[in-house]
C-alpha atoms as a PDB file:
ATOM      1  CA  UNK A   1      33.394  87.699  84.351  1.00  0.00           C
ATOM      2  CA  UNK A   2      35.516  89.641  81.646  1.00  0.00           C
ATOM      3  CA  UNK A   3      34.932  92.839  83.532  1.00  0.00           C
ATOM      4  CA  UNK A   4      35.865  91.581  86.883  1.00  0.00           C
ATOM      5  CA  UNK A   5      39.253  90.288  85.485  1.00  0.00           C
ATOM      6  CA  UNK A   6      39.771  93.958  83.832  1.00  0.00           C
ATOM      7  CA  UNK A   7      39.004  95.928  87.381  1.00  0.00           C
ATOM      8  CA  UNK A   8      41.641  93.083  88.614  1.00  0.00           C
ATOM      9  CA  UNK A   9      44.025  94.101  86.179  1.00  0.00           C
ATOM     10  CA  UNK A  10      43.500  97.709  86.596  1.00  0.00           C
ATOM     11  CA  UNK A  11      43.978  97.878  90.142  1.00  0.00           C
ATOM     12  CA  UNK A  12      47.134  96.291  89.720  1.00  0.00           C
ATOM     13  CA  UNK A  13      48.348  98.425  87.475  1.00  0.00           C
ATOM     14  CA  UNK A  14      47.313 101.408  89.600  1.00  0.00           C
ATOM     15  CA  UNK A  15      48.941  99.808  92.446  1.00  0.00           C
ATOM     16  CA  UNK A  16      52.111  98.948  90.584  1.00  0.00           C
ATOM     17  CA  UNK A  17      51.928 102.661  88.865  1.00  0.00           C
ATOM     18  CA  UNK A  18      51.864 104.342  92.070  1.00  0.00           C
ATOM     19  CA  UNK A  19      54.271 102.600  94.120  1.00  0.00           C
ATOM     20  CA  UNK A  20      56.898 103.419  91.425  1.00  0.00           C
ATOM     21  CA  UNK A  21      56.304 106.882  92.521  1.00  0.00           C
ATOM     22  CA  UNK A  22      56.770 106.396  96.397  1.00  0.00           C
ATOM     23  CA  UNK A  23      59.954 104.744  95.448  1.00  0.00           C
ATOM     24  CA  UNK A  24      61.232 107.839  93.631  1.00  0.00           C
ATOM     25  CA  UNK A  25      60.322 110.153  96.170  1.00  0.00           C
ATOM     26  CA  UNK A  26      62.161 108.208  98.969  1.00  0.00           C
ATOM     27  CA  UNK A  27      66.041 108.201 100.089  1.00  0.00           C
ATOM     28  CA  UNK A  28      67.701 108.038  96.688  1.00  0.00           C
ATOM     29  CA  UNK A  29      70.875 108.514  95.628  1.00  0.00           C
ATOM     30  CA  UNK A  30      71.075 111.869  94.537  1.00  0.00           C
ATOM     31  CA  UNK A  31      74.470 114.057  93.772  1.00  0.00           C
ATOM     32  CA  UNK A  32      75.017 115.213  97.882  1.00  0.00           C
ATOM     33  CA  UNK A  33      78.613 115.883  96.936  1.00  0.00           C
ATOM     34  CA  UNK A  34      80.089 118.533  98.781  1.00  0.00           C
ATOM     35  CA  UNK A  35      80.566 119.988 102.396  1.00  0.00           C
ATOM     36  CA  UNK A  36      76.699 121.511 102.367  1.00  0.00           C
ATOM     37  CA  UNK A  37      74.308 118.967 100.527  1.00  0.00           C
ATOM     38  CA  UNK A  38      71.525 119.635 102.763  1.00  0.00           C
ATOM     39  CA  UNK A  39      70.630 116.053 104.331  1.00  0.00           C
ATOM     40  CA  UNK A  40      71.490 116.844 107.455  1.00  0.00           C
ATOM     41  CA  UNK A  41      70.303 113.794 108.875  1.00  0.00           C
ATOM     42  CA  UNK A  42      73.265 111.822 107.761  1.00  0.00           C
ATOM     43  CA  UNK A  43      76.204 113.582 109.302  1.00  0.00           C
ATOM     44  CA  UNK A  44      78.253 111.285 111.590  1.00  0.00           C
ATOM     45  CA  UNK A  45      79.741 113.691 113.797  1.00  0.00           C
ATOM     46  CA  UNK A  46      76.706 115.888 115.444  1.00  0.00           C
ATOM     47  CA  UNK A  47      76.674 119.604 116.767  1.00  0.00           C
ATOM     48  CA  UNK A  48      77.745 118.112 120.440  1.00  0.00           C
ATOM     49  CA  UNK A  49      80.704 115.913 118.746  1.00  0.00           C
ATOM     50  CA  UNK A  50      82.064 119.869 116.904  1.00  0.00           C
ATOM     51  CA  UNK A  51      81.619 121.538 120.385  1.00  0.00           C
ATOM     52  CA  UNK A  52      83.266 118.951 122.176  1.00  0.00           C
ATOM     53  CA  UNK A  53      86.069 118.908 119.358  1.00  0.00           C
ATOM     54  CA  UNK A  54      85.950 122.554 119.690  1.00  0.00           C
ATOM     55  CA  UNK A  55      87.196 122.441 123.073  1.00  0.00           C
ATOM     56  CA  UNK A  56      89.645 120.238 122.915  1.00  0.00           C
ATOM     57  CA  UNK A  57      91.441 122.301 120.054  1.00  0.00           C
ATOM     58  CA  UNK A  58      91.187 125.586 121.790  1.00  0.00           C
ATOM     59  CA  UNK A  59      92.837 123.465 125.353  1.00  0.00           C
ATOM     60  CA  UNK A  60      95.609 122.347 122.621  1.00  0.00           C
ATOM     61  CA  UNK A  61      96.212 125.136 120.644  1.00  0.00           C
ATOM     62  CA  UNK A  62      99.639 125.542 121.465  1.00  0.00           C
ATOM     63  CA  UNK A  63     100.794 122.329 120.987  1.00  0.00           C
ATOM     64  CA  UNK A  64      98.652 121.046 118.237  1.00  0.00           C
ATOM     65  CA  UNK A  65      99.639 117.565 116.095  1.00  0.00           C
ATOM     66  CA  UNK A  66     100.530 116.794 112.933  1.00  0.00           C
ATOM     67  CA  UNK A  67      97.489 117.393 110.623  1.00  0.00           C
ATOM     68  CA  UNK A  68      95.769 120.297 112.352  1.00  0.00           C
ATOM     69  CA  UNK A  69      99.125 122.671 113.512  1.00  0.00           C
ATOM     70  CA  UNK A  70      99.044 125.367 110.863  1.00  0.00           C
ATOM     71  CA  UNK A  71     102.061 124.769 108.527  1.00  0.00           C
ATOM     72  CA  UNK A  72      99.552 121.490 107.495  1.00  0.00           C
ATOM     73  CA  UNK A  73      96.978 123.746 105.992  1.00  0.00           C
ATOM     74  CA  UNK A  74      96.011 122.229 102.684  1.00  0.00           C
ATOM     75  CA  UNK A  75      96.470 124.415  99.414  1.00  0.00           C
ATOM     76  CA  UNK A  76      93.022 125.577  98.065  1.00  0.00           C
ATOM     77  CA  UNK A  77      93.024 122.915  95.201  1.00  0.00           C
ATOM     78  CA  UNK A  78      93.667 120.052  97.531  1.00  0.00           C
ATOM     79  CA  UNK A  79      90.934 121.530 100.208  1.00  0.00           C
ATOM     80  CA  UNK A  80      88.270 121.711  97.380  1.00  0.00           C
ATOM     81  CA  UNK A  81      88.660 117.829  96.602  1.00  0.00           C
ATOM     82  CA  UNK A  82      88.126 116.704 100.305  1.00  0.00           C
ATOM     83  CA  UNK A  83      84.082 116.695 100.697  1.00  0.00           C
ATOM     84  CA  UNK A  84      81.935 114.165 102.200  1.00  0.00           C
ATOM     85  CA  UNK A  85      81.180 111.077 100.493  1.00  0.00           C
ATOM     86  CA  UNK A  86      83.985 111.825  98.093  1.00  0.00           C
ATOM     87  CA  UNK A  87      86.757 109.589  97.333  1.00  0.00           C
ATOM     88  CA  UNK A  88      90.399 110.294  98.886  1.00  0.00           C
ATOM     89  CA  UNK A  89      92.484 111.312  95.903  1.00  0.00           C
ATOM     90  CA  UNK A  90      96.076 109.601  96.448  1.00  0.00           C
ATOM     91  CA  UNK A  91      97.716 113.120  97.035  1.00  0.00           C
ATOM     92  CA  UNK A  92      95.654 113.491 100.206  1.00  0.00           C
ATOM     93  CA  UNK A  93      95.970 110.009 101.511  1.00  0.00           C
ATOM     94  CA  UNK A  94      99.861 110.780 101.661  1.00  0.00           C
ATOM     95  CA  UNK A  95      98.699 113.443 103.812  1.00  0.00           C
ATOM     96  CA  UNK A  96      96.805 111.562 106.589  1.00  0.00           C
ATOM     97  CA  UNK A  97      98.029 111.743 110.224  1.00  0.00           C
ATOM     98  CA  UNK A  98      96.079 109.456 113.406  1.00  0.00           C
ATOM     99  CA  UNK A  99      94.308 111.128 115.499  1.00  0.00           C
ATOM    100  CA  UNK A 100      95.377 111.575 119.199  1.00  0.00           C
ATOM    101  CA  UNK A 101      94.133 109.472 121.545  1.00  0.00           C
ATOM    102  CA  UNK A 102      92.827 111.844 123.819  1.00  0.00           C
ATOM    103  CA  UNK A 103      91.016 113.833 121.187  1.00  0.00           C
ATOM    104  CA  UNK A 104      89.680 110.324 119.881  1.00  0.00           C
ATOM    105  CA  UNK A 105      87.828 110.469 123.180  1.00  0.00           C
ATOM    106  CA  UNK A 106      86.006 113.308 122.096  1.00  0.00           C
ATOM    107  CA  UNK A 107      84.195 112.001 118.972  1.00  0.00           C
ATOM    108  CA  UNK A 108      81.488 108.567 118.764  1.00  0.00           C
ATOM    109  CA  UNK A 109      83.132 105.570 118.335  1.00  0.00           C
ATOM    110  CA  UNK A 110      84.023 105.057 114.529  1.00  0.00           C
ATOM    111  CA  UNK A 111      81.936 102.336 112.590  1.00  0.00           C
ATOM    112  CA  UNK A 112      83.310  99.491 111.277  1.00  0.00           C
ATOM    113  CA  UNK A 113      86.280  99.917 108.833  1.00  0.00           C
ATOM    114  CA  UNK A 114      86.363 103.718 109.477  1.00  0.00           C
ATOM    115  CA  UNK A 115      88.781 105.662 111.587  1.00  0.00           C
ATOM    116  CA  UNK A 116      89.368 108.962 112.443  1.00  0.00           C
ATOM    117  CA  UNK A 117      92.223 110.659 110.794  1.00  0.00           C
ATOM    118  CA  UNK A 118      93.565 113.924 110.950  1.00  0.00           C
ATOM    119  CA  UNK A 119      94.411 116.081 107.121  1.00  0.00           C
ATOM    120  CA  UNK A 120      95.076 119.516 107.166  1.00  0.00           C
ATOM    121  CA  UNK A 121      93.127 121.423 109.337  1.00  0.00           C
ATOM    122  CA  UNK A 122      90.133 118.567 109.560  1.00  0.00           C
ATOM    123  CA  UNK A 123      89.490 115.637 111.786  1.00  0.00           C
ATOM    124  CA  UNK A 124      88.115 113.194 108.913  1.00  0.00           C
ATOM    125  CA  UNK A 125      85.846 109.902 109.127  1.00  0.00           C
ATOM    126  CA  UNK A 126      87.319 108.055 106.709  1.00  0.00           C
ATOM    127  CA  UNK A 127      86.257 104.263 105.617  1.00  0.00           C
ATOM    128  CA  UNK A 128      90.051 102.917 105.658  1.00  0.00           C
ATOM    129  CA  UNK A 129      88.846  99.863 103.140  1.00  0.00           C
ATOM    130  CA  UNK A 130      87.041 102.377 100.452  1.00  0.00           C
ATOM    131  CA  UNK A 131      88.848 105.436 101.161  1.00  0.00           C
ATOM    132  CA  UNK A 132      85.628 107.713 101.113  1.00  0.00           C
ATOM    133  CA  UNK A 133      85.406 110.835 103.210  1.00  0.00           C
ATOM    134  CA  UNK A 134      82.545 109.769 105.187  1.00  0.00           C
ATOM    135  CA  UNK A 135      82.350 112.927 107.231  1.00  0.00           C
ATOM    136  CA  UNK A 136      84.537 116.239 108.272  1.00  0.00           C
ATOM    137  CA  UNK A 137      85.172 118.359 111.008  1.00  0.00           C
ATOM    138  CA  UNK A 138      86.878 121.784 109.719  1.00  0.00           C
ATOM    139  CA  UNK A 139      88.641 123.666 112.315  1.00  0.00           C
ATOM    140  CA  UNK A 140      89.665 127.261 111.067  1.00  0.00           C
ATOM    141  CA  UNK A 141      93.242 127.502 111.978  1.00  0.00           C
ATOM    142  CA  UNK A 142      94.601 130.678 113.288  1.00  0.00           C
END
């Protein structure tokens, strides 16, 4: 009886012991900070969305809005704090223009509480309730 309850107890505690492990080697919440963290898999805006985006910049070029026109080119210190998943800092969110309509057409509908917004050269997801960058479009302006 006493060594049936131990082979209980320690296949339990295998069990428990190994799906501990599983856990950590899932989606966790690692430091993905900046504009090449590697997953990929959870960009918003996909290759199609850029080349469509693409398009519509190079049709516009010569009349381009407020936000991606070239005299609103961000200074290198403000371009190195807007990355994905980070926080807006306050100087940038004085910064933010809307995005066109017609080049809203362009991109997936935004998900709830996000919008796009246009900042210095980028068309940026942005959660409007959290202000984090949830992803970025970089156009290099000419």
């Amino acid at each position: 009886m006493r060594s049936k309850i131990w082979m209980i107890a320690c296949a339990v505690a295998f069990l428990m012991l190994t799906s501990n492990f599983a856990l950590a080697q899932g989606n966790g919440h690692g430091k993905g900070h900046g504009k090449h963290s590697g997953d990929d898999a959870q960009d918003y805006y996909k290759d199609h969305d850029r080349e469509n985006v693409r398009g519509w910049y190079d049709e516009h070029e010569g009349h381009l809005p407020p936000g991606l026109a070239k005299k609103d080119r961000l200074p290198p210190g403000l371009e190195k704090q807007l990355v994905r998943r980070g926080s807006l800092p306050p100087g940038l969110q004085k910064r933010l223009q809307p995005c066109p309509r017609d080049l809203e057409r362009e991109l997936p509908p935004p998900p709830p509480e996000c919008a796009h917004v246009l900042l210095g050269g980028h068309i940026v997801l942005l959660n409007q309730r959290t202000n984090v960058v949830v992803d970025i479009v970089h156009f290099e302006i000419r």
